[in-house]
Protein backbone atom coordinates (compact mmCIF):
# COMPACT_ATOMS: atom_id res chain seq x y z
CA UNK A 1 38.18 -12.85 49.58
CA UNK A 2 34.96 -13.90 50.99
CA UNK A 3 31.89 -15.49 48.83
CA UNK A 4 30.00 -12.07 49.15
CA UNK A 5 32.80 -10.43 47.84
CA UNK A 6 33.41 -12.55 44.38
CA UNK A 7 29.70 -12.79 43.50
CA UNK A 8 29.84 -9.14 43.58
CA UNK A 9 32.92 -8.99 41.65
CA UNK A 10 31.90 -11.12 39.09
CA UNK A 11 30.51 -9.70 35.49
CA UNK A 12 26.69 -9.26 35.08
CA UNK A 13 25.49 -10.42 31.85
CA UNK A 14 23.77 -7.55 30.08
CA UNK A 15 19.45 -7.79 29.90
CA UNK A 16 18.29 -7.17 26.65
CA UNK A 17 14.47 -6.76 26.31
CA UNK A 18 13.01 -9.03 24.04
CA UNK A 19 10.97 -8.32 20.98
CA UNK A 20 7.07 -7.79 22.07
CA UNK A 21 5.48 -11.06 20.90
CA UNK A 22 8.34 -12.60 19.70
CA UNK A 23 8.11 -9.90 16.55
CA UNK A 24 11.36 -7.50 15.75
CA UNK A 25 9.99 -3.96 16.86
CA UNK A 26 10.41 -2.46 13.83
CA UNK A 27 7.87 -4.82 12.23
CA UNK A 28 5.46 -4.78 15.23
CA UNK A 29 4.73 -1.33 14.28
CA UNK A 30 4.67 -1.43 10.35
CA UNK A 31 1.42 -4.70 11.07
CA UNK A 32 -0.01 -1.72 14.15
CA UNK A 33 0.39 0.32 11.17
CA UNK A 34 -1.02 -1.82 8.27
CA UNK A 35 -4.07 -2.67 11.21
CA UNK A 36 -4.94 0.98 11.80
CA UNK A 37 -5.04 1.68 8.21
CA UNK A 38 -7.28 -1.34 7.22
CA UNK A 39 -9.67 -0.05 10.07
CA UNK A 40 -9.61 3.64 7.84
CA UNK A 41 -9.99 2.15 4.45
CA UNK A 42 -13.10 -0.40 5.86
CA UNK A 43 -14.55 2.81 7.32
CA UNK A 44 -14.30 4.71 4.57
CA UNK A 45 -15.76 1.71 2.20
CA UNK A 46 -18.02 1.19 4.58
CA UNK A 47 -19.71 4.69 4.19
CA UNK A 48 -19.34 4.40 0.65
CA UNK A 49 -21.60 1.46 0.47
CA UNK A 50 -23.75 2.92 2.28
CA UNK A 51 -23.55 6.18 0.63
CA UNK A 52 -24.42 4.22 -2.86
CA UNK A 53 -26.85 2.07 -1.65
CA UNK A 54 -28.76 5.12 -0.26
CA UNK A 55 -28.74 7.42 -2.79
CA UNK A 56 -31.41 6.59 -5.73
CA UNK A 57 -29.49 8.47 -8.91
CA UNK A 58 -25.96 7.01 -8.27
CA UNK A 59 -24.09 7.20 -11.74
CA UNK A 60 -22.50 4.44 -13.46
CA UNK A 61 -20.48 6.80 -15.10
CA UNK A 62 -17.99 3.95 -16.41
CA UNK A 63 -18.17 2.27 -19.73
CA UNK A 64 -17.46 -1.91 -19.97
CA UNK A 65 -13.98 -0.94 -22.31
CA UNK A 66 -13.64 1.60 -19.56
CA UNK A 67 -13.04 -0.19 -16.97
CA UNK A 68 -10.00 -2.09 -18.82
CA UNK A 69 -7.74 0.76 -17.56
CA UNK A 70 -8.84 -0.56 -13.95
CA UNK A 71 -7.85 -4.05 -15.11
CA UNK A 72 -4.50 -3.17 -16.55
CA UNK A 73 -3.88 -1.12 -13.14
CA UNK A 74 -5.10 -4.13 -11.07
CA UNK A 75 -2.22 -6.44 -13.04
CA UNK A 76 0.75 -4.29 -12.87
CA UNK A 77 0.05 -3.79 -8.74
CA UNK A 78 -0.22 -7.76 -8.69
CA UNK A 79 3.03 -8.08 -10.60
CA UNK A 80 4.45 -5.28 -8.48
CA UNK A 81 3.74 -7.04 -5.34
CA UNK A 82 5.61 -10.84 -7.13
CA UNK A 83 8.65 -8.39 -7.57
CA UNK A 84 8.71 -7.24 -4.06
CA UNK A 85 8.39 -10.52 -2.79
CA UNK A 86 11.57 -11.78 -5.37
CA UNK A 87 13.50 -8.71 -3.89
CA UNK A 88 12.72 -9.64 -0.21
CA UNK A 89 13.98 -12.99 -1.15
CA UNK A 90 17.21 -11.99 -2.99
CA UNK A 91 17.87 -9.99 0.02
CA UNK A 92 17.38 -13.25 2.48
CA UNK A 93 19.90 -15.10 0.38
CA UNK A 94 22.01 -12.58 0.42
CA UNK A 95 21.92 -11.50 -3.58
CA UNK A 96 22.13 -7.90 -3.24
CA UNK A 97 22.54 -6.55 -6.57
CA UNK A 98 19.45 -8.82 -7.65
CA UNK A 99 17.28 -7.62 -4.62
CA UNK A 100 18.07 -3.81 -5.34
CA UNK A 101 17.11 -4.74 -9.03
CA UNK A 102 13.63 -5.93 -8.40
CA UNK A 103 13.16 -3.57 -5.85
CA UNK A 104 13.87 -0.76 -8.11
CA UNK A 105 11.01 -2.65 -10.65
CA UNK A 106 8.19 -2.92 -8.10
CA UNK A 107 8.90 1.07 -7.59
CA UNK A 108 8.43 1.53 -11.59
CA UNK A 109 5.36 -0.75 -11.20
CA UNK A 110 3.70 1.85 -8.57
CA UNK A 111 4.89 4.40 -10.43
CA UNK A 112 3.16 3.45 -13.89
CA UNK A 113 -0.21 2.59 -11.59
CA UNK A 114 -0.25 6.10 -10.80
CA UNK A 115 0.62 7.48 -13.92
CA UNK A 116 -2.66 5.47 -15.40
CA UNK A 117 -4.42 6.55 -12.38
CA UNK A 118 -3.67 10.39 -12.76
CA UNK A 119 -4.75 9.58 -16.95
CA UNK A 120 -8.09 8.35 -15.14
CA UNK A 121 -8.86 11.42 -13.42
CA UNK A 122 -8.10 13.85 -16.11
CA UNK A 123 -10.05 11.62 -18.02
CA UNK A 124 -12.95 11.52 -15.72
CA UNK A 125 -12.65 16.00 -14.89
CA UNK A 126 -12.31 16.32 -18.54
CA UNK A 127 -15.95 14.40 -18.88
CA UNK A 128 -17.46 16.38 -16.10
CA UNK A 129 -16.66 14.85 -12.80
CA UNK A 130 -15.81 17.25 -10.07
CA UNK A 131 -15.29 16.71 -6.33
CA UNK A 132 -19.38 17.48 -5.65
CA UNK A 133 -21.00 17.73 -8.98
CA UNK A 134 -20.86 15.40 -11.91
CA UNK A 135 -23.20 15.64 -15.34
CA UNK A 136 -24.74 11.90 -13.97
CA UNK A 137 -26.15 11.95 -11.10
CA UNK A 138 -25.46 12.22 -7.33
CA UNK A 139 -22.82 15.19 -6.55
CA UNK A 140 -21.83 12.34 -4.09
CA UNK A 141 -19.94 9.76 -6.33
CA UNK A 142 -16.97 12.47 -7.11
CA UNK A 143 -16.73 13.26 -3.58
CA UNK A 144 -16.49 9.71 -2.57
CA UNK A 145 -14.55 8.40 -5.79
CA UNK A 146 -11.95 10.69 -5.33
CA UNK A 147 -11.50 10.10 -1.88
CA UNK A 148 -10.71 6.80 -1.89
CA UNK A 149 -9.10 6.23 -4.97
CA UNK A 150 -7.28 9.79 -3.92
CA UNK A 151 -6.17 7.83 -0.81
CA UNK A 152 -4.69 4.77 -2.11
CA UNK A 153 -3.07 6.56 -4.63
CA UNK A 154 -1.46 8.53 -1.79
CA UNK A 155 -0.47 5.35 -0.15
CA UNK A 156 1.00 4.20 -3.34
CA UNK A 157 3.06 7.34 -3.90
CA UNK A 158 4.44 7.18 -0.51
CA UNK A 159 5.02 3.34 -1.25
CA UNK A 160 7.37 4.14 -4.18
CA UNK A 161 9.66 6.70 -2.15
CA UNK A 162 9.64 4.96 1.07
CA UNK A 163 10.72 1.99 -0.98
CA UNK A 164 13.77 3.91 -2.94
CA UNK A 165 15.19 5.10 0.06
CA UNK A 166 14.97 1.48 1.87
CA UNK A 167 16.75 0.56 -1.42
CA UNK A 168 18.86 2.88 -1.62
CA UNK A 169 20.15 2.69 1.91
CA UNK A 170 20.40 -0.95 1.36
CA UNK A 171 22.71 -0.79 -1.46
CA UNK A 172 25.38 1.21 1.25
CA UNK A 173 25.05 -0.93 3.77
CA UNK A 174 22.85 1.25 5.97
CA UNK A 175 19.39 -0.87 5.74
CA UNK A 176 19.35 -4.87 5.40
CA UNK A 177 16.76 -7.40 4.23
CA UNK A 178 14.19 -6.88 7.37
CA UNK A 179 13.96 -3.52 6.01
CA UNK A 180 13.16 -4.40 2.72
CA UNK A 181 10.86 -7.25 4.34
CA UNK A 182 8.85 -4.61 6.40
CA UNK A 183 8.15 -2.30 3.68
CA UNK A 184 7.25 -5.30 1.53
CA UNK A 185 4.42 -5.95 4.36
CA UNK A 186 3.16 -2.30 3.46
CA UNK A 187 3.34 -2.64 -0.25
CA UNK A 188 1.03 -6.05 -0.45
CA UNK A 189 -1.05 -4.27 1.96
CA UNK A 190 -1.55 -1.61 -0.50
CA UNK A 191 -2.17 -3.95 -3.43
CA UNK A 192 -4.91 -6.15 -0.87
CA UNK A 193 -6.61 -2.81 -0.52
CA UNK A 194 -6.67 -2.12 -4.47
CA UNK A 195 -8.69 -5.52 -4.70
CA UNK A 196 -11.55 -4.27 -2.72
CA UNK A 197 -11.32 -0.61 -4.36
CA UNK A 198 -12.03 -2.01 -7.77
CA UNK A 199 -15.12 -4.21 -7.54
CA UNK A 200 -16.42 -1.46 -4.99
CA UNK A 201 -15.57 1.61 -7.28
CA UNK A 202 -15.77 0.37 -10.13
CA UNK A 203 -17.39 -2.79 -11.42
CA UNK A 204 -20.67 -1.56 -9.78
CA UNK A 205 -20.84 1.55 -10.91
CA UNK A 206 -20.37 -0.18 -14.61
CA UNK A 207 -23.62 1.14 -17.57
CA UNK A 208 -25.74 -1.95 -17.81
């Protein structure tokens, strides 16, 4: 058998593709993800500043013991996010019924955020504030309050299921700890956002 005839004989080792920039694909597009939606949140901040900032009978509808809600909110997202991060390591070390656990307690942390968020809004509709009219000023601040603390709840929300299922699926074996890891990236994302939604929502629209 000639030369010719043996190299074409002989097994190929199979090409895989590598990641794009060295980064598993599945969390190359949860950070193209993450990127997009800081570039919507800025925007949307953005033209909230400069709807305020514009617009000479803003309200300061919120009261100093108010704005303790906002505070209590701000701490159980910050704790939410140290759970996540204990999960995510559980899972790395391979302790699976302690990574479900505090997975299961950063989705009962988003969970109570939203429950004292929804309090917050009935609250606020119960005093008078409505999407485009409110009894203190500028129709304005109701459209823009509820937009973006409408749209980080919404991301929160969806945090909490997307994170159950991941869990979930983890538990049977289905999902593994780069799964838990990726949706981890999302839920500190979510909590980063929260500390630019407070001092922008709230602390400056505090009565002096």
């Amino acid at each position: 058998m000639s030369e010719a005839n043996l190299t074409m004989s002989s097994p190929v080792p199979e090409m895989r593709e590598a990641p794009a920039f060295a980064i598993p694909h599945k969390k190359l597009v949860m950070w193209l993800f993450i990127i997009s939606d800081a570039i919507t949140f800025g925007a949307i901040l953005f033209a909230y500043g400069y709807l305020r900032n514009a617009t000479t009978d803003w309200p300061r509808p919120f009261e100093s013991s108010s704005v303790l809600n906002a505070y209590i909110m701000t701490f159980i997202l910050v704790t939410s996010s140290l759970t996540m991060l204990i999960a995510i390591r559980a899972a790395k070390s391979g302790e699976k019924p302690k990574a479900i656990v505090w997975s299961l307690l950063t989705v009962a942390g988003g969970l109570i955020f939203a429950l004292l968020h929804l309090k917050e809004w009935l609250g606020l509709i119960g005093g008078g504030l409505r999407l485009f009219a409110n009894p203190w000023g500028s129709g304005l601040f109701g459209a823009a309050f509820f937009s973006i603390t409408g749209l980080h709840l919404t991301h929160v929300v969806a945090g909490c299921i997307a994170i159950t299922v991941v869990t979930l699926g983890y538990k049977r074996g289905r999902y593994d700890s780069m799964d838990l890891e990726i949706w981890g990236l999302y839920w500190h994302f979510v909590d980063m956002v929260w500390m630019f939604v407070v001092p922008f929502v709230y602390l400056l629209n505090v009565k002096r």
